[in-house]
C-alpha atoms as a PDB file:
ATOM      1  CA  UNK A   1    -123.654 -58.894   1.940  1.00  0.00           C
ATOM      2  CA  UNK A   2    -120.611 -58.188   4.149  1.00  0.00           C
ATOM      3  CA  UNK A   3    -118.213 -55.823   2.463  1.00  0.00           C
ATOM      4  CA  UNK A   4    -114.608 -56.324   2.792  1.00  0.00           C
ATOM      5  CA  UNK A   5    -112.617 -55.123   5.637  1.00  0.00           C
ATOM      6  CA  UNK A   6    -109.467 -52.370   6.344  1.00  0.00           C
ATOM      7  CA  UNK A   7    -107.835 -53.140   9.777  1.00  0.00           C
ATOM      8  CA  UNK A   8    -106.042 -49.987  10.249  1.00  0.00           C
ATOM      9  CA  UNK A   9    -104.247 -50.145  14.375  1.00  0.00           C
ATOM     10  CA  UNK A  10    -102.813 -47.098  15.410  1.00  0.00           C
ATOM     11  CA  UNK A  11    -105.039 -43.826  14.517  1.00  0.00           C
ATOM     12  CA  UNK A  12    -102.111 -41.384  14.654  1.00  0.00           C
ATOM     13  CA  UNK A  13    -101.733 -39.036  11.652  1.00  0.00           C
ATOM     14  CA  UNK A  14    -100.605 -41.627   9.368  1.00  0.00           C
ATOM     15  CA  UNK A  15    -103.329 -44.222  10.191  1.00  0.00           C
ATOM     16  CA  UNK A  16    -105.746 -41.710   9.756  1.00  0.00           C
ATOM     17  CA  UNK A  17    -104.231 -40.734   6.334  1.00  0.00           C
ATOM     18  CA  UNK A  18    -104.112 -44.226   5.145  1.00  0.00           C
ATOM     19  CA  UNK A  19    -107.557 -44.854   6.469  1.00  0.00           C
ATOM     20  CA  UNK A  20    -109.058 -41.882   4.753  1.00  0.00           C
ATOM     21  CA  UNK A  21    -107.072 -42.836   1.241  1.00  0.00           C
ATOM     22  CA  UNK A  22    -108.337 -46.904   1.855  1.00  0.00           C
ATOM     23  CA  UNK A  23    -111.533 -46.634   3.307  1.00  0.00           C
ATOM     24  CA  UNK A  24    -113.840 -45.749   0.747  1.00  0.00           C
ATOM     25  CA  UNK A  25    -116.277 -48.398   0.196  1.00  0.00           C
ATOM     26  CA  UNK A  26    -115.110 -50.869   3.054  1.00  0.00           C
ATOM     27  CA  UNK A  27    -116.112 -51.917   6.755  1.00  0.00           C
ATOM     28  CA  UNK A  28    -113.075 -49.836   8.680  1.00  0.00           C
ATOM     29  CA  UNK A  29    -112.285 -51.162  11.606  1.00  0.00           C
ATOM     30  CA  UNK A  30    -110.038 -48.832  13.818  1.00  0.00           C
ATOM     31  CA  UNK A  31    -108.010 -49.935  16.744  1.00  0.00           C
ATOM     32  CA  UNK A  32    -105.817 -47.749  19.570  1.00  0.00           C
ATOM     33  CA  UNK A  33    -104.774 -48.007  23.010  1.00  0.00           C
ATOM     34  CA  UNK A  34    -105.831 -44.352  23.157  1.00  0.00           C
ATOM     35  CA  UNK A  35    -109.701 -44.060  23.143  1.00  0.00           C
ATOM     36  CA  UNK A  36    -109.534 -40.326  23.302  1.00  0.00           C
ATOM     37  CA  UNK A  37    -107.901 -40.830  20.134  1.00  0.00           C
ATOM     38  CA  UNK A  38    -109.776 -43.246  18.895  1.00  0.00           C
ATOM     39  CA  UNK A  39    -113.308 -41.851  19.044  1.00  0.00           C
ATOM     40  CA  UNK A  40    -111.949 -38.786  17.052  1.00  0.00           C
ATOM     41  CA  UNK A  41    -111.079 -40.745  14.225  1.00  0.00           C
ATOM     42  CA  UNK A  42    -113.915 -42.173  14.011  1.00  0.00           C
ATOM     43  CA  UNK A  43    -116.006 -39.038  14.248  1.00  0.00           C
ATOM     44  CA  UNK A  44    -113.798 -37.459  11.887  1.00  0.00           C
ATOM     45  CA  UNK A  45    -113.760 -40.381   9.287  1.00  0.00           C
ATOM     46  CA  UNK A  46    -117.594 -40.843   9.807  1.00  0.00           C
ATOM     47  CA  UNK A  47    -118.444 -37.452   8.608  1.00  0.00           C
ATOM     48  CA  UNK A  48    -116.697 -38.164   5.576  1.00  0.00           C
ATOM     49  CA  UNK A  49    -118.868 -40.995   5.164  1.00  0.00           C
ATOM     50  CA  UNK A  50    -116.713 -43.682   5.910  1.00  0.00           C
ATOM     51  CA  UNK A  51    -118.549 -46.546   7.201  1.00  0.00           C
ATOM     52  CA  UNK A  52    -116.324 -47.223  10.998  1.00  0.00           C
ATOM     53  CA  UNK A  53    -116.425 -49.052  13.757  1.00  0.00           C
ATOM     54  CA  UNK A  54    -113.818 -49.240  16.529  1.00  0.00           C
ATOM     55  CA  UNK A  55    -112.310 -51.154  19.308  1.00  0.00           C
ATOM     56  CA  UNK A  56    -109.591 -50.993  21.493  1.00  0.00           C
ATOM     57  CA  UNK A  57    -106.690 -52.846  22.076  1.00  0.00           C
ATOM     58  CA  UNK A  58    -102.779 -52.983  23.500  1.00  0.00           C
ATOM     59  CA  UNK A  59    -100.627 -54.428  20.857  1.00  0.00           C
ATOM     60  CA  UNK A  60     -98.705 -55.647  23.323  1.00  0.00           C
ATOM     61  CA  UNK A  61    -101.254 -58.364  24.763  1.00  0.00           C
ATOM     62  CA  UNK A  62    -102.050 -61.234  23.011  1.00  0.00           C
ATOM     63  CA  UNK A  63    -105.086 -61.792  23.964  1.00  0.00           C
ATOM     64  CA  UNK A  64    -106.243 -57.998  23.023  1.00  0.00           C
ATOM     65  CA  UNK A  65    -104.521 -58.658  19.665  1.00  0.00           C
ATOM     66  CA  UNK A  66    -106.589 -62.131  18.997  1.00  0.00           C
ATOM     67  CA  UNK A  67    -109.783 -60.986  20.074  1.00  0.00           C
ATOM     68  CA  UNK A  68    -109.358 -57.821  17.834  1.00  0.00           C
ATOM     69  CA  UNK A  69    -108.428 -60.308  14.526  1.00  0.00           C
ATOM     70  CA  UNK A  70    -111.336 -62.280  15.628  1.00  0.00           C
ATOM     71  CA  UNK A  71    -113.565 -59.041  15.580  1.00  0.00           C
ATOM     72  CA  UNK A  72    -112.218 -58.374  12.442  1.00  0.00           C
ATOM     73  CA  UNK A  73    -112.915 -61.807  11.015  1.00  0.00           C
ATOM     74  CA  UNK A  74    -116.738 -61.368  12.046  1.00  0.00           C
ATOM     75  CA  UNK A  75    -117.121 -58.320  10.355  1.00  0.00           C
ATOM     76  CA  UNK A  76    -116.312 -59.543   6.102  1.00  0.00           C
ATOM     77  CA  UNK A  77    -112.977 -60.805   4.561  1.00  0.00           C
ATOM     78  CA  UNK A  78    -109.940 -58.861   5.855  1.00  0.00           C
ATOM     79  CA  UNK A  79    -108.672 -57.581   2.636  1.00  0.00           C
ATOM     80  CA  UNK A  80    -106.338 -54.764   4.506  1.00  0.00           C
ATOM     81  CA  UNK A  81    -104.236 -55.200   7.460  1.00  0.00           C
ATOM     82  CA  UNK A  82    -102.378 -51.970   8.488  1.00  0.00           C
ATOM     83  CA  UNK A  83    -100.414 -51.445  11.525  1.00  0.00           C
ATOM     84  CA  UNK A  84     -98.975 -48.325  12.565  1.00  0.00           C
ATOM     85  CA  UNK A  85     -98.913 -48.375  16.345  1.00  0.00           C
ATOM     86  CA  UNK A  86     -95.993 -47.767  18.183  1.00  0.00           C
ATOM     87  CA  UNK A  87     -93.762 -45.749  21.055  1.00  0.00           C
ATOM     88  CA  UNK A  88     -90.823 -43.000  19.955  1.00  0.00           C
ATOM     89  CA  UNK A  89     -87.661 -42.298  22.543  1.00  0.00           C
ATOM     90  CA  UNK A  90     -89.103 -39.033  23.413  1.00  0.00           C
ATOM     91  CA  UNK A  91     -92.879 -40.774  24.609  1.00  0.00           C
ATOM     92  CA  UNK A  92     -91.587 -43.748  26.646  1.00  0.00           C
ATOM     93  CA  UNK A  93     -88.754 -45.744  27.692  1.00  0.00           C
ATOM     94  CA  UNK A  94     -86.713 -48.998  26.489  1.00  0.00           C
ATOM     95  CA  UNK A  95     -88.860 -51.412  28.226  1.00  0.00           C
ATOM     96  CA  UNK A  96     -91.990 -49.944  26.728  1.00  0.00           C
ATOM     97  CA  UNK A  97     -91.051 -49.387  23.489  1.00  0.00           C
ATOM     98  CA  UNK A  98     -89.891 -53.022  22.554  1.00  0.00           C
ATOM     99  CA  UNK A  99     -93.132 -54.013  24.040  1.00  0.00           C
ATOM    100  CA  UNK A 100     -95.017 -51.651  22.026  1.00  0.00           C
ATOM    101  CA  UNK A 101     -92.949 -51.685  18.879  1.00  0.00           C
ATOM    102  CA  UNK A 102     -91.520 -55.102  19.116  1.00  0.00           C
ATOM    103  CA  UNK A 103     -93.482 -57.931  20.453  1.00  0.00           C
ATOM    104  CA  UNK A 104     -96.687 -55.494  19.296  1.00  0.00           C
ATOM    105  CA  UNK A 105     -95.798 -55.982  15.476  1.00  0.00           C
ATOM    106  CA  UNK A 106     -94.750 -59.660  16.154  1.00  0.00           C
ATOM    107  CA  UNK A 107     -98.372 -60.645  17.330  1.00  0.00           C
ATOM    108  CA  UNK A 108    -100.069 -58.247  14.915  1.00  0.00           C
ATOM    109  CA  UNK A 109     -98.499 -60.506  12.046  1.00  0.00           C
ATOM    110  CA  UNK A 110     -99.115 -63.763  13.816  1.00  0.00           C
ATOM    111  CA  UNK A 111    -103.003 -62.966  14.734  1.00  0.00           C
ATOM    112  CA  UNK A 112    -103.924 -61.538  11.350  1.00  0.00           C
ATOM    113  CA  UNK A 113    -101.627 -63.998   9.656  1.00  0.00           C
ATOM    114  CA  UNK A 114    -104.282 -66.450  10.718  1.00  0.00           C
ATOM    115  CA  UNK A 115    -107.114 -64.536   9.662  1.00  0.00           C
ATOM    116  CA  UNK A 116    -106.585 -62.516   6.486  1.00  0.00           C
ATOM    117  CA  UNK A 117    -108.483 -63.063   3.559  1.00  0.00           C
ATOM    118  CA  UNK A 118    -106.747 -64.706   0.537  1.00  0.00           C
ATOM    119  CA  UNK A 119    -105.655 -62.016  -1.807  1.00  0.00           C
ATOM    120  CA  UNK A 120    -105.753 -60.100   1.084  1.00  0.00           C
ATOM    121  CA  UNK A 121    -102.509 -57.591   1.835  1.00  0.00           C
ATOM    122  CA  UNK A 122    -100.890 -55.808   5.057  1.00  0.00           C
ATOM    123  CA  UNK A 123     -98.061 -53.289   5.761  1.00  0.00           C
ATOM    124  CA  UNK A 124     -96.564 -52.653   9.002  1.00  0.00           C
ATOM    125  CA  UNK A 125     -95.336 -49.253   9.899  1.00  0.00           C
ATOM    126  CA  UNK A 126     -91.339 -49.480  10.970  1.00  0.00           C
ATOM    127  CA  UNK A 127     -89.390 -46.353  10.231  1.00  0.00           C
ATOM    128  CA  UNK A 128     -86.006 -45.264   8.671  1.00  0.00           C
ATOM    129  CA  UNK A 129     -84.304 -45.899  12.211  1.00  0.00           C
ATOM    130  CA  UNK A 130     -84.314 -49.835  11.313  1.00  0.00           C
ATOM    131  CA  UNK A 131     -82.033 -49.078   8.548  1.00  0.00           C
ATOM    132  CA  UNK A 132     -79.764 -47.037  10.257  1.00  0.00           C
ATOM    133  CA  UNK A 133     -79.536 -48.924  13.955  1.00  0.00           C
ATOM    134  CA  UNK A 134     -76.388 -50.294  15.456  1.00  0.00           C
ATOM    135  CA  UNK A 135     -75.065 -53.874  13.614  1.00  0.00           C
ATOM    136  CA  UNK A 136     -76.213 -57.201  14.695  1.00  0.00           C
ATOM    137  CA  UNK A 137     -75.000 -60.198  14.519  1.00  0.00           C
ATOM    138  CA  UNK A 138     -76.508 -63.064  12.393  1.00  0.00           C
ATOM    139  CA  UNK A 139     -77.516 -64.978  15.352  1.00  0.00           C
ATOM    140  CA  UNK A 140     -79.551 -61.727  16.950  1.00  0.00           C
ATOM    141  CA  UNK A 141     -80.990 -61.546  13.724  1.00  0.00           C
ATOM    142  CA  UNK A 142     -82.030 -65.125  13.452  1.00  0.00           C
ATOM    143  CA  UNK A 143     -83.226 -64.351  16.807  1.00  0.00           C
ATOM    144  CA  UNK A 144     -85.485 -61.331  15.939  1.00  0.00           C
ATOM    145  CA  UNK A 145     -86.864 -62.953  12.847  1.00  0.00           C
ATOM    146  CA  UNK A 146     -87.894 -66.310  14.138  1.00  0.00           C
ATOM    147  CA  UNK A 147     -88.239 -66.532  17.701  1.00  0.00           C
ATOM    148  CA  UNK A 148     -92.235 -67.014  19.142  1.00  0.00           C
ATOM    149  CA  UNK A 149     -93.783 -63.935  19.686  1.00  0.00           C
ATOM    150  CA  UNK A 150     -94.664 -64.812  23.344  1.00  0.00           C
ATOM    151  CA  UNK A 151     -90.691 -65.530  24.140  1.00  0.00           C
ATOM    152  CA  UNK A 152     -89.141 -62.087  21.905  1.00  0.00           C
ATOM    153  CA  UNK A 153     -89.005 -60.303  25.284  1.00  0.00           C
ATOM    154  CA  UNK A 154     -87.027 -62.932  26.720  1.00  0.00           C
ATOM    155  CA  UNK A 155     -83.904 -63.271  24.604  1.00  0.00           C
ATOM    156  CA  UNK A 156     -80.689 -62.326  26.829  1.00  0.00           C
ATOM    157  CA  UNK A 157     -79.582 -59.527  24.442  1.00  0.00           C
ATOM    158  CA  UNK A 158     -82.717 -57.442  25.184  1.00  0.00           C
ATOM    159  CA  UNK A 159     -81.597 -57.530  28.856  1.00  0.00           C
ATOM    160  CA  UNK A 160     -79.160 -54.979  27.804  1.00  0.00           C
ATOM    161  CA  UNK A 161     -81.236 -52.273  25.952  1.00  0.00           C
ATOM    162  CA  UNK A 162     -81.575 -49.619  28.365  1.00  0.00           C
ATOM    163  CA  UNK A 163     -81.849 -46.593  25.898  1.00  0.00           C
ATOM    164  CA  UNK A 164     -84.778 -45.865  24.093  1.00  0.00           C
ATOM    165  CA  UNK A 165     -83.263 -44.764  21.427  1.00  0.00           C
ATOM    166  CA  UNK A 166     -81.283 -48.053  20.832  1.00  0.00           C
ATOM    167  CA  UNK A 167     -84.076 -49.888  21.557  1.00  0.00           C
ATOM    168  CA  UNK A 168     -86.485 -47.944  18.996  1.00  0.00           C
ATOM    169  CA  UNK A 169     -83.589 -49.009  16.509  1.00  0.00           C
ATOM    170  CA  UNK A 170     -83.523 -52.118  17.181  1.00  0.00           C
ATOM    171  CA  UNK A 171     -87.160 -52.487  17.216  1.00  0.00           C
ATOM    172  CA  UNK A 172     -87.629 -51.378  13.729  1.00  0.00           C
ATOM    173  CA  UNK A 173     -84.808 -53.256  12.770  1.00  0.00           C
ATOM    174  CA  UNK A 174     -86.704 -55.870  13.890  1.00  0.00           C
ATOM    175  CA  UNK A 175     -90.072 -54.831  12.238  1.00  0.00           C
ATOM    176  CA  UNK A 176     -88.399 -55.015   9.455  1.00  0.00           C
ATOM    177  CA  UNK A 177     -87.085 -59.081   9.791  1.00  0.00           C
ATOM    178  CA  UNK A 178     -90.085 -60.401  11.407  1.00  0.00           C
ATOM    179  CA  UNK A 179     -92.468 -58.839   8.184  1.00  0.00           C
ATOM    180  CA  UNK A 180     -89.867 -61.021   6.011  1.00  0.00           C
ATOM    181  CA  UNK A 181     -89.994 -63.897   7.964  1.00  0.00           C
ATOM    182  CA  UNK A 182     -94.242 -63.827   7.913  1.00  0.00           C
ATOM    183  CA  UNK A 183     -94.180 -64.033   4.615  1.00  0.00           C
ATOM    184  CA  UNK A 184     -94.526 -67.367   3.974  1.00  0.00           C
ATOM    185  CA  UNK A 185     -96.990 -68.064   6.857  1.00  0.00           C
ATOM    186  CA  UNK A 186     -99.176 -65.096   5.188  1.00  0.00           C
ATOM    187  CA  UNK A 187     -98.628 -66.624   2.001  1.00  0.00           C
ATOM    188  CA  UNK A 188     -99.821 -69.831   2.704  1.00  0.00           C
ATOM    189  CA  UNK A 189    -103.059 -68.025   2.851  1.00  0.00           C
ATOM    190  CA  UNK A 190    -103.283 -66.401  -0.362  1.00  0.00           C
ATOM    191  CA  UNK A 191    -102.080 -63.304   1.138  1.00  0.00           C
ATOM    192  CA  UNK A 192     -99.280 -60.791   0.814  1.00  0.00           C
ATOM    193  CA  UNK A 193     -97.411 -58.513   4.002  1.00  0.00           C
ATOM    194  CA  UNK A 194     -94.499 -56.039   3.585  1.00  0.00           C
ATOM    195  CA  UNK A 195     -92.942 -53.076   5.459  1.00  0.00           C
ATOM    196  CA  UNK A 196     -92.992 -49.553   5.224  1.00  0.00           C
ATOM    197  CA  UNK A 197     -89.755 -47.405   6.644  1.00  0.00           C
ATOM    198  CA  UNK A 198     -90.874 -43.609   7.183  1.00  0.00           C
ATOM    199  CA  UNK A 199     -88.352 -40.876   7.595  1.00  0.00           C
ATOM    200  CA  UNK A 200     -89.052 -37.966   9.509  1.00  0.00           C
ATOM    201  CA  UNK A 201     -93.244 -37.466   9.158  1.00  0.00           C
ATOM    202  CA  UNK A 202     -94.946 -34.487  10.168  1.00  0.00           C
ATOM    203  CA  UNK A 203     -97.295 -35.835  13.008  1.00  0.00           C
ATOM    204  CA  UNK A 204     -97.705 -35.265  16.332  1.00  0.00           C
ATOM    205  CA  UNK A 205     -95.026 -37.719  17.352  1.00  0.00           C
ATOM    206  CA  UNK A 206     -92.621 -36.622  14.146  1.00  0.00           C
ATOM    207  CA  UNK A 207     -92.827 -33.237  15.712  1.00  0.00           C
ATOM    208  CA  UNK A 208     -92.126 -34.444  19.445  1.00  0.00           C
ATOM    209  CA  UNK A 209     -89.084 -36.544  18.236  1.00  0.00           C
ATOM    210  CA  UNK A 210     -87.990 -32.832  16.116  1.00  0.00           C
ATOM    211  CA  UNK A 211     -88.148 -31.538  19.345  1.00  0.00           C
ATOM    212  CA  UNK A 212     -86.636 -33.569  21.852  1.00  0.00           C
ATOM    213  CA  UNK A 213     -82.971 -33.855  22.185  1.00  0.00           C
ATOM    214  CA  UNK A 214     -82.168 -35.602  18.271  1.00  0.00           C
ATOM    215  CA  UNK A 215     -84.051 -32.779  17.004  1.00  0.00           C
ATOM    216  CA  UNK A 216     -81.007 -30.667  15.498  1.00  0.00           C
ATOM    217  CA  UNK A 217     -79.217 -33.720  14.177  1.00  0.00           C
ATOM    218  CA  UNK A 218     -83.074 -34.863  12.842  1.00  0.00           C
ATOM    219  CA  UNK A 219     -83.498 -31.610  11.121  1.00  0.00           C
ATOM    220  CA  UNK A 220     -79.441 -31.678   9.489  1.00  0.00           C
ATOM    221  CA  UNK A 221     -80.462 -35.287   8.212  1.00  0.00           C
ATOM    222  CA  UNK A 222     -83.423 -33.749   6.315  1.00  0.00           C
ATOM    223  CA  UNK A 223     -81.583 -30.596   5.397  1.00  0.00           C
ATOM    224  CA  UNK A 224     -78.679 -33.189   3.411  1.00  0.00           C
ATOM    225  CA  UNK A 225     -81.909 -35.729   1.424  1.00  0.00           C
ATOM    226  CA  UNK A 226     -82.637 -35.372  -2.081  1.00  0.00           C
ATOM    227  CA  UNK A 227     -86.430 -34.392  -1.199  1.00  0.00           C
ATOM    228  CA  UNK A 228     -85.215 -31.725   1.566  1.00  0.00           C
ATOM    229  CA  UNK A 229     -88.427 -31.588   3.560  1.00  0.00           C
ATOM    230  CA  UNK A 230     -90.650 -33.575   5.867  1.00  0.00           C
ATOM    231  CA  UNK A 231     -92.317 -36.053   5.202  1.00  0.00           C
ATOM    232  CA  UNK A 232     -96.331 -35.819   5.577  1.00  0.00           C
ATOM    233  CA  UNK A 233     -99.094 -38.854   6.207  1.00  0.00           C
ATOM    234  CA  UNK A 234    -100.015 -38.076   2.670  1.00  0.00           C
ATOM    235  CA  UNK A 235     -96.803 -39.686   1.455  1.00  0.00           C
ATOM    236  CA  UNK A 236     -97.149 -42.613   3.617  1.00  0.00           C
ATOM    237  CA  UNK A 237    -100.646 -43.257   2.949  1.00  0.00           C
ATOM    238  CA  UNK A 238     -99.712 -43.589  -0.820  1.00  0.00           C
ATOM    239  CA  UNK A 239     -96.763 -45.978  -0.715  1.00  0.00           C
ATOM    240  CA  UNK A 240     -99.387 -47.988   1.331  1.00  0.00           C
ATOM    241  CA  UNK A 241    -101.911 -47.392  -1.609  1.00  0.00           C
ATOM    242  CA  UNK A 242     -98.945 -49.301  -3.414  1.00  0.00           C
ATOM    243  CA  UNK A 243     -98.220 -52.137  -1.497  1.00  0.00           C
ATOM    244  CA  UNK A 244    -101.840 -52.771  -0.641  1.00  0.00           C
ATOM    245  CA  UNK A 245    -103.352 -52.563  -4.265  1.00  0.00           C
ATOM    246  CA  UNK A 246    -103.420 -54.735  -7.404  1.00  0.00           C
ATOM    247  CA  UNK A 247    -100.070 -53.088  -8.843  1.00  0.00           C
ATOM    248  CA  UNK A 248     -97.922 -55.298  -6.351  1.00  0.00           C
ATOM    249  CA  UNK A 249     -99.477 -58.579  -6.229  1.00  0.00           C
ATOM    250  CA  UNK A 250     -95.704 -59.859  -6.966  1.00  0.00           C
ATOM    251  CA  UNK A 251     -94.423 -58.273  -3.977  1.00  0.00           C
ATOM    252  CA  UNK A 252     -93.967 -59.948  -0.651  1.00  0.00           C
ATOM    253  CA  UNK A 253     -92.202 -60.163   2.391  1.00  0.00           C
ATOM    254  CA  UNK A 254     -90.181 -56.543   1.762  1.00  0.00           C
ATOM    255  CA  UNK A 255     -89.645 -53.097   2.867  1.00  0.00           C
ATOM    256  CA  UNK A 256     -90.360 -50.310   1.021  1.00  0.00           C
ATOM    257  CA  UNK A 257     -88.246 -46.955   2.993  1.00  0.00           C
ATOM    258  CA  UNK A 258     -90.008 -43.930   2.017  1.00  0.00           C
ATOM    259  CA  UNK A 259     -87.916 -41.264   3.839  1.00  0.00           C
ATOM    260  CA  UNK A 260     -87.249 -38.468   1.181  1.00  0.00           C
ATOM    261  CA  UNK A 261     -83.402 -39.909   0.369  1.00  0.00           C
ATOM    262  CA  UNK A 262     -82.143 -39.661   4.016  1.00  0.00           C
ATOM    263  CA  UNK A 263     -80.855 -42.809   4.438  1.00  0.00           C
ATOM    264  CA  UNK A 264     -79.197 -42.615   1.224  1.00  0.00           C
ATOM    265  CA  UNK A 265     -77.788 -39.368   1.721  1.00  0.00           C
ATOM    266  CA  UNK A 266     -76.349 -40.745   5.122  1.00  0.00           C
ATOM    267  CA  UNK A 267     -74.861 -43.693   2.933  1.00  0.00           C
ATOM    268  CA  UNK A 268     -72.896 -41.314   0.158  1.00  0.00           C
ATOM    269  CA  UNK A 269     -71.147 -39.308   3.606  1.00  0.00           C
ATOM    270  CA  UNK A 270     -73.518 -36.501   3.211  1.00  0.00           C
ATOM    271  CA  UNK A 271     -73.741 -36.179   7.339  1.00  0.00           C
ATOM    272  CA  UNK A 272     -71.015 -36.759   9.538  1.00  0.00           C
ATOM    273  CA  UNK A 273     -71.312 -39.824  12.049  1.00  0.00           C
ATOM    274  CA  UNK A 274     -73.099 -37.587  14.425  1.00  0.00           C
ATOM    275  CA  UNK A 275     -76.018 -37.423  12.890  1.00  0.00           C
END
């Protein structure tokens, strides 16, 4: 009998993490662009005993996305769709990143949103910078939200992003409208997808972004949250736990921001504009 299967795309720290805490008793199927990367997860996660297999893929193509749902499909029901691939400012620049971190989630949610097993659940990986990135209008938003994954790269206010950091903003904003927007396609199928928004994470690319050049206002940001600290995978890998599991079968189409009070503490004036 087939068992039931945990996507997980993107083996970075917290993939791994949420991998590790999911895995247990499933088929795991682990996907990167990185296969350097990728066949150390899986030797790390198979001498725990988790039963892997991998395959590549760039979120970015379609037609690596598809044929990696398809995989999936072949392999049990896909009871656990997690996606936590993406591009920081300090690894790449504008153009990459919304390809990565924009039209990459976009298809992610459209190809599994056709497979996924009913009473199945996913979470995409955006990140506190969605909540904190420059206004849009409500036609952008609309935009962002609702426009065919295949024609996101085209809108005429993309033209403009030049900076990776605006563009990682307005990527996760993004994340963040297109997981509300697949709601109702995923729930169609019996299934449930929602959001998570990291702060600052202690991975290897948490610790690149601390430091590159928004280190020091990065590091003020934590010093003003309730929780004072960095976050680790651990913490990530549990609010997945949540949104994946039978305690939030009545939750849909949301984001949960799991960043140790930052944003809040931004919001009550506890940092100047700077940071």
């Amino acid at each position: 009998m087939k068992k039931n299967v945990l996507v997980v795309i993107g083996v970075g720290g917290m993939g791994q993490s949420i991998a590790r805490r999911q895995g247990a008793g499933k088929k795991v199927l682990l996907a990167d662009f990185d296969e350097k990367v990728l066949s150390a997860s899986v030797e790390a996660l198979r001498g725990e005993g988790h039963d892997v297999v991998t395959s590549p893929v760039d979120v970015s193509s379609r037609a690596s996305v598809a044929a990696l749902a398809d995989l999936a499909a072949e392999l049990g029901g896909i009871t656990e769709v997690v996606h936590t691939a993406g591009l920081s400012p300090v690894q790449a620049p504008a153009a990459a990143i919304l390809a990565v971190d924009l039209l990459g989630v976009a298809l992610v949610l459209e190809e599994f949103g056709r497979v996924v097993a009913s009473g199945g659940a996913g979470v995409v990986i955006s990140s506190m910078a969605g909540h904190l990135a420059s206004a849009l209008d409500a036609e952008q938003e609309h935009a962002l939200a609702h426009t065919p994954a295949d024609e996101l790269l085209d809108l005429p206010f993309l033209a403009e992003v030049t900076s990776g950091a605006v563009g990682y903003g307005l990527a996760k904003r993004a994340n963040l409208l297109r997981v509300q927007a697949a709601s109702g396609m995923w729930g169609r199928r019996g299934a449930r997808i929602n959001s998570i928004s990291p702060g600052v994470i202690s991975t290897p690319m948490g610790q690149q972004e601390l430091a590159g050049d928004s280190g020091t206002a990065m590091r003020a940001m934590i010093d003003a949250s309730a929780a004072g600290r960095l976050g680790t995978p651990a913490d990530i890998a549990a609010a997945a736990a949540f949104l994946l599991g039978p305690d939030s079968t009545f939750v849909s189409g949301t984001d949960l921001l799991v960043d140790g009070g930052v944003v809040a503490a931004l919001r009550a004036g506890a940092q100047g504009p700077a940071a």
